[in-house]
PDB file of N, CA and C in Angstrom:
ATOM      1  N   UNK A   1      92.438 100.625 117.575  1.00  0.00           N
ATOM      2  CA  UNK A   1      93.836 100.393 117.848  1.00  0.00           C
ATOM      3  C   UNK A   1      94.589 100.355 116.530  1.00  0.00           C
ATOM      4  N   UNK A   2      95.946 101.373 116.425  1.00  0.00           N
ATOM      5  CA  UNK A   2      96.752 100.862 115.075  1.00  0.00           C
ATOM      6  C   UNK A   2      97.666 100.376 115.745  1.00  0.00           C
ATOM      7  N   UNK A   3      97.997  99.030 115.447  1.00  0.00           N
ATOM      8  CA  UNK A   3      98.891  98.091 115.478  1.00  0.00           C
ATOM      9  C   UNK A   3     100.274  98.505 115.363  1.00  0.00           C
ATOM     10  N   UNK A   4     101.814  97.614 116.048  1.00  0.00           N
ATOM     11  CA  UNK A   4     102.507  97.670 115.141  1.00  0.00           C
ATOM     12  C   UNK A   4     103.177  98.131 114.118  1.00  0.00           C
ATOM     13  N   UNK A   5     102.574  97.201 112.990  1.00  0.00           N
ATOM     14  CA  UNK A   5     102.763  96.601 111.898  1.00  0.00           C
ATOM     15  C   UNK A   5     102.628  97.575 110.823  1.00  0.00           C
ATOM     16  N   UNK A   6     101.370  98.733 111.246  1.00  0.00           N
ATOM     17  CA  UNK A   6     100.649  99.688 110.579  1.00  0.00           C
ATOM     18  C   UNK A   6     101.737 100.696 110.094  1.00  0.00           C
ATOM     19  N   UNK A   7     101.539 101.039 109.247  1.00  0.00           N
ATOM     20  CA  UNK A   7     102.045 102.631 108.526  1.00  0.00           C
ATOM     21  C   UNK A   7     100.801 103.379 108.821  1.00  0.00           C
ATOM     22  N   UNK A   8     101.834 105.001 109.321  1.00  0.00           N
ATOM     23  CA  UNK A   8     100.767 105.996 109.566  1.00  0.00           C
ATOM     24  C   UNK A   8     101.468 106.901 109.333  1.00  0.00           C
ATOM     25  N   UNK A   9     100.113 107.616 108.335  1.00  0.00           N
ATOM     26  CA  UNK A   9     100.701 109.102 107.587  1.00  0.00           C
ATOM     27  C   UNK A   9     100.318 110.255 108.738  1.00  0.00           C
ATOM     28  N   UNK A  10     101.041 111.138 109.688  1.00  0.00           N
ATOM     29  CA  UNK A  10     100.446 111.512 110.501  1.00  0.00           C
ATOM     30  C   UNK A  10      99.015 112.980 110.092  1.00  0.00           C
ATOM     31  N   UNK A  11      99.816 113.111 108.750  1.00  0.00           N
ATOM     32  CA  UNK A  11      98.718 114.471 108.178  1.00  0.00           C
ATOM     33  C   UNK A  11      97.545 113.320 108.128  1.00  0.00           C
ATOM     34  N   UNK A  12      97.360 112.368 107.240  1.00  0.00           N
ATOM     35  CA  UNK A  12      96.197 111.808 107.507  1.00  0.00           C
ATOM     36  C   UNK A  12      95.316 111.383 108.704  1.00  0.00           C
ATOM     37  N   UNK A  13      96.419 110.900 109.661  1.00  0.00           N
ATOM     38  CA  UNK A  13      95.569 110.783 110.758  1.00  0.00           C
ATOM     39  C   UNK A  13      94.558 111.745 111.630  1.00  0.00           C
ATOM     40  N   UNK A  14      95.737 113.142 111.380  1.00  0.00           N
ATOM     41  CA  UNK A  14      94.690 114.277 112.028  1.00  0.00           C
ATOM     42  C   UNK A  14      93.908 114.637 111.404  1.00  0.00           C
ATOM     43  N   UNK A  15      93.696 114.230 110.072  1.00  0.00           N
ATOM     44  CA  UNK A  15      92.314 114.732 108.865  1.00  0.00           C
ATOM     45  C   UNK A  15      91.302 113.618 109.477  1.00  0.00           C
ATOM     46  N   UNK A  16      91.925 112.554 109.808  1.00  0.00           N
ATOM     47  CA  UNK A  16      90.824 111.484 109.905  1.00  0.00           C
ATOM     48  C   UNK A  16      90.321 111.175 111.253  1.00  0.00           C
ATOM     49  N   UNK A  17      91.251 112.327 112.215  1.00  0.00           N
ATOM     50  CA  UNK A  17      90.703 112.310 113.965  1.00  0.00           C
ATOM     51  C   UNK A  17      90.110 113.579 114.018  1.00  0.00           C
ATOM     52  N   UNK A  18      89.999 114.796 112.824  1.00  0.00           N
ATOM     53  CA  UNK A  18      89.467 115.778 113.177  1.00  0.00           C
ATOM     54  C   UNK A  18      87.585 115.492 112.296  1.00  0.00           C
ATOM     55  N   UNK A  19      87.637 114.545 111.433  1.00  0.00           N
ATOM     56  CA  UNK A  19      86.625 114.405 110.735  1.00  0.00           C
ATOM     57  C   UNK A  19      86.050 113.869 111.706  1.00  0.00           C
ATOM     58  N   UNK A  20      86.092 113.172 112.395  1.00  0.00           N
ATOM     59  CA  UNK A  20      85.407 111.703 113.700  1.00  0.00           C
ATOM     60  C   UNK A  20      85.064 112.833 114.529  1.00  0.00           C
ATOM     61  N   UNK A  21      85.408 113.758 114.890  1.00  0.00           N
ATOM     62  CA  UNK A  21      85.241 114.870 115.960  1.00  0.00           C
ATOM     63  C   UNK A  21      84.563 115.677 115.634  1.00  0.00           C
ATOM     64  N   UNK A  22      84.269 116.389 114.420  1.00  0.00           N
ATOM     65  CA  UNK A  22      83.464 117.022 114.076  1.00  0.00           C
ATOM     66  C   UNK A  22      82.308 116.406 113.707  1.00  0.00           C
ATOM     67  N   UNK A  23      82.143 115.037 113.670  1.00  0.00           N
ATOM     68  CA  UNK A  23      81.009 114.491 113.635  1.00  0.00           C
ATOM     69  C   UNK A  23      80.476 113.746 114.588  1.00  0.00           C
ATOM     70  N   UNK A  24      80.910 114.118 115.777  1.00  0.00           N
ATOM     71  CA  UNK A  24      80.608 113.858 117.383  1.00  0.00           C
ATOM     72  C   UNK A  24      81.088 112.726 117.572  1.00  0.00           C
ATOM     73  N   UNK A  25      81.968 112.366 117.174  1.00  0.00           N
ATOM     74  CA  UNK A  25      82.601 110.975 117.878  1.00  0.00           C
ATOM     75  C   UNK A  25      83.670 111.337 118.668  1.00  0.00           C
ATOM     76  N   UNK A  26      84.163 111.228 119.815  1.00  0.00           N
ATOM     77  CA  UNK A  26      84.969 111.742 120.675  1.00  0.00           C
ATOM     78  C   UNK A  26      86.310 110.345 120.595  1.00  0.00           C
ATOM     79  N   UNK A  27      87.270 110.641 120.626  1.00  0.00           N
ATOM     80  CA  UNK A  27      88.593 109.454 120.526  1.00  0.00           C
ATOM     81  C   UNK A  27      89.360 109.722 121.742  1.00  0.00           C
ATOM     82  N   UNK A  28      88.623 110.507 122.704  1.00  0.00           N
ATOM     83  CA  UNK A  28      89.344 110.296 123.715  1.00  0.00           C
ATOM     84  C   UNK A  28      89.225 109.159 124.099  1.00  0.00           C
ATOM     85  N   UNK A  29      90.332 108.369 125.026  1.00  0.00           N
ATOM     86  CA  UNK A  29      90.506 107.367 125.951  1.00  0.00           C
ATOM     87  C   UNK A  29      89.892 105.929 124.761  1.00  0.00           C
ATOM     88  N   UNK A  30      90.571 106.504 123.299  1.00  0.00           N
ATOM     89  CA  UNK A  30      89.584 105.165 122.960  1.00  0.00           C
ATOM     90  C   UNK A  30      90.458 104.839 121.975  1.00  0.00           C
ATOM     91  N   UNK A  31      91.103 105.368 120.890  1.00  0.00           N
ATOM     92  CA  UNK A  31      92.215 105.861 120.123  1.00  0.00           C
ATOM     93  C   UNK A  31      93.757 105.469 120.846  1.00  0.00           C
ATOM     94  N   UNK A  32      94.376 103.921 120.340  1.00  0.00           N
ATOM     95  CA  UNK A  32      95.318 103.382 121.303  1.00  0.00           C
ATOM     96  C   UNK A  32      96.203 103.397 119.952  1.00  0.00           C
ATOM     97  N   UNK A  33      97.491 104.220 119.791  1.00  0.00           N
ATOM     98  CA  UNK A  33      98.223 104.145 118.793  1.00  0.00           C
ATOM     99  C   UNK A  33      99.753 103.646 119.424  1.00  0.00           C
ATOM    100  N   UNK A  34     100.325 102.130 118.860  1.00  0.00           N
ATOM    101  CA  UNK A  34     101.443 100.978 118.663  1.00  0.00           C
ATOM    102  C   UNK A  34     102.522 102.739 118.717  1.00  0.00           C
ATOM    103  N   UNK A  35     103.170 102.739 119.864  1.00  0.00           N
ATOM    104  CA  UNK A  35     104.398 103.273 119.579  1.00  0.00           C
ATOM    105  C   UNK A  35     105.688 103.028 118.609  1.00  0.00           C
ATOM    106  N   UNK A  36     105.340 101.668 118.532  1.00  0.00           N
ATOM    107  CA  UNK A  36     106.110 100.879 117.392  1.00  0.00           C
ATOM    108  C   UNK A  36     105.356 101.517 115.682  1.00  0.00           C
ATOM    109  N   UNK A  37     104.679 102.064 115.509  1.00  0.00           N
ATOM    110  CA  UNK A  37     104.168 102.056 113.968  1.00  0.00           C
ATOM    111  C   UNK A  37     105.516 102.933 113.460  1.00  0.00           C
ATOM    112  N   UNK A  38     105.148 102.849 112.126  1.00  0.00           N
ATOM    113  CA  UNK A  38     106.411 103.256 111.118  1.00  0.00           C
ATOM    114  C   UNK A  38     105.585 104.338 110.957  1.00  0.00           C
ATOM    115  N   UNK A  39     106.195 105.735 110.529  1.00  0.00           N
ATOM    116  CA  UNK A  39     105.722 106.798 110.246  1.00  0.00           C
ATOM    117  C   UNK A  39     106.224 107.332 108.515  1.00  0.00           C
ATOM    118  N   UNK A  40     104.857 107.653 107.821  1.00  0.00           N
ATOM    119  CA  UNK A  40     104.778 108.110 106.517  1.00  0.00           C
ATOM    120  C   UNK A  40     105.313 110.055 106.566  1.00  0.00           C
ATOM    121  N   UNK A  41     106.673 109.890 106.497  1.00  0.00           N
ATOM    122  CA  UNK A  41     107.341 111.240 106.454  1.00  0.00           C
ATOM    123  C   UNK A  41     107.025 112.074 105.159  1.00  0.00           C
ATOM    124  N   UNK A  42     106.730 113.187 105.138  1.00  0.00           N
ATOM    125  CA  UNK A  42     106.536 113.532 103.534  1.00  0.00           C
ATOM    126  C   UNK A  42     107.574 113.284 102.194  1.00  0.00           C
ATOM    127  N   UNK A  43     109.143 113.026 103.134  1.00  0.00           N
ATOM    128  CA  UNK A  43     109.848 112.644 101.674  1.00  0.00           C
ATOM    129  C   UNK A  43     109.633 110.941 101.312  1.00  0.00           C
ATOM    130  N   UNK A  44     108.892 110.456 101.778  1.00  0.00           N
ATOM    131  CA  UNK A  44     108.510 109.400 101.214  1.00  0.00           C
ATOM    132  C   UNK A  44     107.290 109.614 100.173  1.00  0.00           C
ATOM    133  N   UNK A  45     106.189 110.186 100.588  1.00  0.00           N
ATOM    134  CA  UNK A  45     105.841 110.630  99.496  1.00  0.00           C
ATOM    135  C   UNK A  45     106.116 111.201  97.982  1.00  0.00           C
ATOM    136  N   UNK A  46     107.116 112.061  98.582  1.00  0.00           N
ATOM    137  CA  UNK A  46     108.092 112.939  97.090  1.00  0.00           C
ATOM    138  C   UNK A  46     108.759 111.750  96.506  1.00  0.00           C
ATOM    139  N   UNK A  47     109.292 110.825  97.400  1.00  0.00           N
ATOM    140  CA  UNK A  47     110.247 109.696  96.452  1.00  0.00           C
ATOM    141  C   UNK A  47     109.463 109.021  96.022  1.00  0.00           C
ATOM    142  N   UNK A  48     108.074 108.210  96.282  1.00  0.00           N
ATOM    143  CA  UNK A  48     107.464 107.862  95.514  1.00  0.00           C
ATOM    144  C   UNK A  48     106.607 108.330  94.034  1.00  0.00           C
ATOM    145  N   UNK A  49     106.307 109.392  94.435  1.00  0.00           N
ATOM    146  CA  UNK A  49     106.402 110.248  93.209  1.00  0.00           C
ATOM    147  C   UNK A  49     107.242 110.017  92.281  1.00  0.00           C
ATOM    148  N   UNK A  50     108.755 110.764  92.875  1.00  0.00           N
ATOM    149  CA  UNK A  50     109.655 110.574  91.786  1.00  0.00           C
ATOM    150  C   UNK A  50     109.948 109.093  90.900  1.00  0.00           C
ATOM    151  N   UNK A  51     109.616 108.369  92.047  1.00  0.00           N
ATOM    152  CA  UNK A  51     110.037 106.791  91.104  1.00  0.00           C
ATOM    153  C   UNK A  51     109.237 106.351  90.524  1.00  0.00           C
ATOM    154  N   UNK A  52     107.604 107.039  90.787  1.00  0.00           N
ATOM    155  CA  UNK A  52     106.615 106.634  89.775  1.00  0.00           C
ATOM    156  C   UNK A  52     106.785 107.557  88.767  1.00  0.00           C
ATOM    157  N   UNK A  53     107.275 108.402  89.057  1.00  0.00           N
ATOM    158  CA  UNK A  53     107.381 109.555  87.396  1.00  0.00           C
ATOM    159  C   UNK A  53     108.792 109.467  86.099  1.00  0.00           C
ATOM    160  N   UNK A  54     109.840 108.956  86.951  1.00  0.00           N
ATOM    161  CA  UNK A  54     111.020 108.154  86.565  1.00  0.00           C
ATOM    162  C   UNK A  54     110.688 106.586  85.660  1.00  0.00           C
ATOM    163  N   UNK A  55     109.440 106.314  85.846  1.00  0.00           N
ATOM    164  CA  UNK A  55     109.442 105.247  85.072  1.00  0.00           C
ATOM    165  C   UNK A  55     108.422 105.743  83.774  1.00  0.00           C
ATOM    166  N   UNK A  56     108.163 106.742  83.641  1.00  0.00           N
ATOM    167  CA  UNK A  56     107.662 106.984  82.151  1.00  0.00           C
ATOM    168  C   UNK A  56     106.981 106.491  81.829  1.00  0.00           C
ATOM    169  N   UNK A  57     106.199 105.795  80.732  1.00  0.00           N
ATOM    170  CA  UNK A  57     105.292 104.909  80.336  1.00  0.00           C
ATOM    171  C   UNK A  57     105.112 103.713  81.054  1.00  0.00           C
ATOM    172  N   UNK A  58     106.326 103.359  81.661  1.00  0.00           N
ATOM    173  CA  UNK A  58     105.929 102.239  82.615  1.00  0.00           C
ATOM    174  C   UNK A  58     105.454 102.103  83.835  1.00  0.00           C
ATOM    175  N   UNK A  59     105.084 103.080  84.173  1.00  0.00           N
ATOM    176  CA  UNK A  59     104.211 103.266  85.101  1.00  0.00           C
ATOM    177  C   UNK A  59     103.760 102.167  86.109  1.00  0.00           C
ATOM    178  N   UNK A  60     103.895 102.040  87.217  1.00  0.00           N
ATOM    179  CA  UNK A  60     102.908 100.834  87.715  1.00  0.00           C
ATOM    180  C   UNK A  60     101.607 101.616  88.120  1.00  0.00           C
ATOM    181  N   UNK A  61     101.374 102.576  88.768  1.00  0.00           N
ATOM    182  CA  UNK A  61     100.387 103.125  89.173  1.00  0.00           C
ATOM    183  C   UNK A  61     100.411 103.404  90.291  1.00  0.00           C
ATOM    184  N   UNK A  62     101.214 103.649  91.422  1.00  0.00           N
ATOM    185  CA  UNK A  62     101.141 103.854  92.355  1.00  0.00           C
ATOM    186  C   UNK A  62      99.930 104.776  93.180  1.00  0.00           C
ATOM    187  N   UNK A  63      99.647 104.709  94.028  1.00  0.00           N
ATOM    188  CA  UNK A  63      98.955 106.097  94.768  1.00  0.00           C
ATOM    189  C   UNK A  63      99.568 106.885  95.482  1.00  0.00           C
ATOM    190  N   UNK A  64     100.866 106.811  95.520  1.00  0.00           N
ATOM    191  CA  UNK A  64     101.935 108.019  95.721  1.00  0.00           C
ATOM    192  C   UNK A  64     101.545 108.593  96.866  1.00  0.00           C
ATOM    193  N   UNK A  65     101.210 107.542  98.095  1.00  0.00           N
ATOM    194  CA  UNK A  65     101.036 107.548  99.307  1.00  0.00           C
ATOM    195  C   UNK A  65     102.034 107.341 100.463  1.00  0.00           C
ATOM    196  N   UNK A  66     103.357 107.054  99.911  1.00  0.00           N
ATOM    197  CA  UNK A  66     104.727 106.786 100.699  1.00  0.00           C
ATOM    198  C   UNK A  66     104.994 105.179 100.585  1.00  0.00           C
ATOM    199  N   UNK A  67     104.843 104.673  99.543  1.00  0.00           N
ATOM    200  CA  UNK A  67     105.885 102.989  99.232  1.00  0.00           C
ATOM    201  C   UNK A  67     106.706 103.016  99.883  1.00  0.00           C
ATOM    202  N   UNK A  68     107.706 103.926  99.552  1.00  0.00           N
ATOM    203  CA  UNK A  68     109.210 103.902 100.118  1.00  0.00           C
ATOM    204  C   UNK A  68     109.346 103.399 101.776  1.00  0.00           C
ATOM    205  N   UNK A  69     108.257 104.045 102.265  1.00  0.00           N
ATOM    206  CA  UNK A  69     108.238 103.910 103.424  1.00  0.00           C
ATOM    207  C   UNK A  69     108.988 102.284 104.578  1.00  0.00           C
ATOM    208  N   UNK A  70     107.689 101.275 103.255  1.00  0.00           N
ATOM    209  CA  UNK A  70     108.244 100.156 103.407  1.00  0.00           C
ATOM    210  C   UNK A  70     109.719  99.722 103.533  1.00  0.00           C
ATOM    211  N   UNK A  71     110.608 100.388 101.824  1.00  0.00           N
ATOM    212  CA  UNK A  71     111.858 100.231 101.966  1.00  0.00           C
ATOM    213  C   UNK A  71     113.025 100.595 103.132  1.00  0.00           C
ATOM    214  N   UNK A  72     112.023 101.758 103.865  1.00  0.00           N
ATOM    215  CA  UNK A  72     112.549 102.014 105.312  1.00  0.00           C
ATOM    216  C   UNK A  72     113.072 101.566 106.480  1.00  0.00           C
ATOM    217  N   UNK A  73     111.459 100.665 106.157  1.00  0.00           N
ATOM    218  CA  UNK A  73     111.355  99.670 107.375  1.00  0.00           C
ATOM    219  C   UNK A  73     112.387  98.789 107.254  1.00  0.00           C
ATOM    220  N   UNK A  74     112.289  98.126 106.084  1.00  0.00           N
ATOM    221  CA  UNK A  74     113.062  96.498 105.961  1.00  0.00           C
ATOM    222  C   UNK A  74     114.328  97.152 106.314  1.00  0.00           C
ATOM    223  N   UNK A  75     115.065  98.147 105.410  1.00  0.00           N
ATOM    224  CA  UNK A  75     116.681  98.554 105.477  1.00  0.00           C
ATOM    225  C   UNK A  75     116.802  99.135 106.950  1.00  0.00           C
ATOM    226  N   UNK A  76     115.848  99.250 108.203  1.00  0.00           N
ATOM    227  CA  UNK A  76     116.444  99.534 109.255  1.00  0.00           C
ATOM    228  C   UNK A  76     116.428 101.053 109.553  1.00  0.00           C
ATOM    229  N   UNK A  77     115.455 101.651 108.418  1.00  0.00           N
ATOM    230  CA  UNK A  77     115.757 103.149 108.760  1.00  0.00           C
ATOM    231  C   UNK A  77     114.089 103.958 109.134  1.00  0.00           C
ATOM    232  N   UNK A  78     113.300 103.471 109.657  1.00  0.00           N
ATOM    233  CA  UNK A  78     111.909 103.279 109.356  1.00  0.00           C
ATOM    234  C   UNK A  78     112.003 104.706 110.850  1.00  0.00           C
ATOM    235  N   UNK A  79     111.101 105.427 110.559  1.00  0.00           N
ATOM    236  CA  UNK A  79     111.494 106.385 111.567  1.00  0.00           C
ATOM    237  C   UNK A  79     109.765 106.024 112.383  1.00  0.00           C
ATOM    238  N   UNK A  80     109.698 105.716 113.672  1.00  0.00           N
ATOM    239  CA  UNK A  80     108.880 105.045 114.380  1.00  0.00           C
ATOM    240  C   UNK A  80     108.012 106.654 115.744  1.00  0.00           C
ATOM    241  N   UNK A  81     106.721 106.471 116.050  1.00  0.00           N
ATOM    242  CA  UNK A  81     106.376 107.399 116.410  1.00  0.00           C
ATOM    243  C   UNK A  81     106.766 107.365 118.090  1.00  0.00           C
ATOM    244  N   UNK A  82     107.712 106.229 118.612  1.00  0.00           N
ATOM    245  CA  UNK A  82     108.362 106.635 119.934  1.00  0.00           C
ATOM    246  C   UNK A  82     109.513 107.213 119.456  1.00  0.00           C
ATOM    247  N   UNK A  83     110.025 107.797 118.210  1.00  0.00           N
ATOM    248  CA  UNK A  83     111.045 108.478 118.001  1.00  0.00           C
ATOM    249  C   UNK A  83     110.961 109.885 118.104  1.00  0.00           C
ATOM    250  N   UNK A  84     109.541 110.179 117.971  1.00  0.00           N
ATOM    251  CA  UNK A  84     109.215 111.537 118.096  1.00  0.00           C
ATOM    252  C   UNK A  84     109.078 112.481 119.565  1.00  0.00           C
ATOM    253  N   UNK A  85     109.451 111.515 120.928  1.00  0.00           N
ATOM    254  CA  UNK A  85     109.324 112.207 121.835  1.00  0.00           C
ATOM    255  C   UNK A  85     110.728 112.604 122.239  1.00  0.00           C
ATOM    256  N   UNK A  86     112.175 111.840 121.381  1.00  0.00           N
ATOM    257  CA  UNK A  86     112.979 112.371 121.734  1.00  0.00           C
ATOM    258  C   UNK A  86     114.050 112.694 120.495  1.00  0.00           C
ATOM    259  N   UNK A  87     113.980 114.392 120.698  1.00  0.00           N
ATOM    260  CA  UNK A  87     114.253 115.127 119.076  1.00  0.00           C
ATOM    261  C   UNK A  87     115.704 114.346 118.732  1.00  0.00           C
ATOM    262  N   UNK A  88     116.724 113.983 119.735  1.00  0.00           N
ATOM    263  CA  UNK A  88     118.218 113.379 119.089  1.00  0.00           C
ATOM    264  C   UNK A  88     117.925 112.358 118.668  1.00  0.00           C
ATOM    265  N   UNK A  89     116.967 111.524 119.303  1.00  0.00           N
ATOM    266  CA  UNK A  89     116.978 109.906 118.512  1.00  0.00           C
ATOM    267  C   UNK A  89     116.404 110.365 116.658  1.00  0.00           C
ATOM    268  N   UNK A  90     114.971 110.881 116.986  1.00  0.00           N
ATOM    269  CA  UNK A  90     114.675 111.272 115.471  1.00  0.00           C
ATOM    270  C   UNK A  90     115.728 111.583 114.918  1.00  0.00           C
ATOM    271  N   UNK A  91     116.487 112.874 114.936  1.00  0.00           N
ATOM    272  CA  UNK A  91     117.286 113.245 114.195  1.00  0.00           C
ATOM    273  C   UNK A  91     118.879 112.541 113.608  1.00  0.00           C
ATOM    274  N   UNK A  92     118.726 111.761 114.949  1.00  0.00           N
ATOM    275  CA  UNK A  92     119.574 110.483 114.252  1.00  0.00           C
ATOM    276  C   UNK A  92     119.595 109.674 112.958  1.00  0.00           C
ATOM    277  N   UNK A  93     117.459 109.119 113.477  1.00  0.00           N
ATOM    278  CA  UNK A  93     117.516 108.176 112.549  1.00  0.00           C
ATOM    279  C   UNK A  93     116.953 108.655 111.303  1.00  0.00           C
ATOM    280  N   UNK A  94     116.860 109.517 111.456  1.00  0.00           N
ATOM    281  CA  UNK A  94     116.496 110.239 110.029  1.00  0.00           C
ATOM    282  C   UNK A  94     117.442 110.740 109.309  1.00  0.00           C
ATOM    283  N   UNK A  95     118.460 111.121 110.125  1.00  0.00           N
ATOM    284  CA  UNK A  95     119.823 111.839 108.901  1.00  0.00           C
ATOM    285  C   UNK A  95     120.630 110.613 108.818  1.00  0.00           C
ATOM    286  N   UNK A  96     120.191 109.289 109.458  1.00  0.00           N
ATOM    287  CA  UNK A  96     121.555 108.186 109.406  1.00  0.00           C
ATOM    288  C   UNK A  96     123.148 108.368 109.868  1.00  0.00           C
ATOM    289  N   UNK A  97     122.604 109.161 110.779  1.00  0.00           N
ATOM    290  CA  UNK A  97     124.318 109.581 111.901  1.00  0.00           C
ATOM    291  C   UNK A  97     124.661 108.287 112.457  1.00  0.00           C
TER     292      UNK A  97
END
């Protein structure tokens, strides 16, 4: 079960539901994913990038896995995977109309 609470990168997930499958584990009927999770969009990735590369020597180290994402969530703009069954809501909350 991913929770909630969880961030989910969806390219990762299908790397990590096609690896389980090719190694005979079947996720049917077993694989329960929180319609509520926050979704890791790729420009969260790029912005984390950029703000880890914007700091120059100061670096924190990120793994440039989508941080931002977080900042999403809290500010109200967190784009959620029951947003994806209906294209106007996504496109709402993703362009901030």
């Amino acid at each position: 079960m991913i929770a909630n609470w969880i961030f989910v990168d969806p390219e990762v997930l299908m790397d990590e539901i096609n690896f389980l499958e090719n190694q005979g584990f079947s996720l049917k009927n077993k694989l329960l994913i929180s319609y509520r999770c926050h979704l890791i969009i790729p420009y969260h990735k790029a912005l984390d990038k950029a703000y880890e590369n914007a700091r120059g020597k100061n670096r924190l180290g990120t793994t440039r896995r989508g941080g931002p994402t977080y900042a999403d969530k809290v500010a109200y703009h967190g784009i959620r995977f029951y947003e994806l069954v209906d294209w106007k809501v996504f496109e709402k909350n993703l362009f901030f109309n």
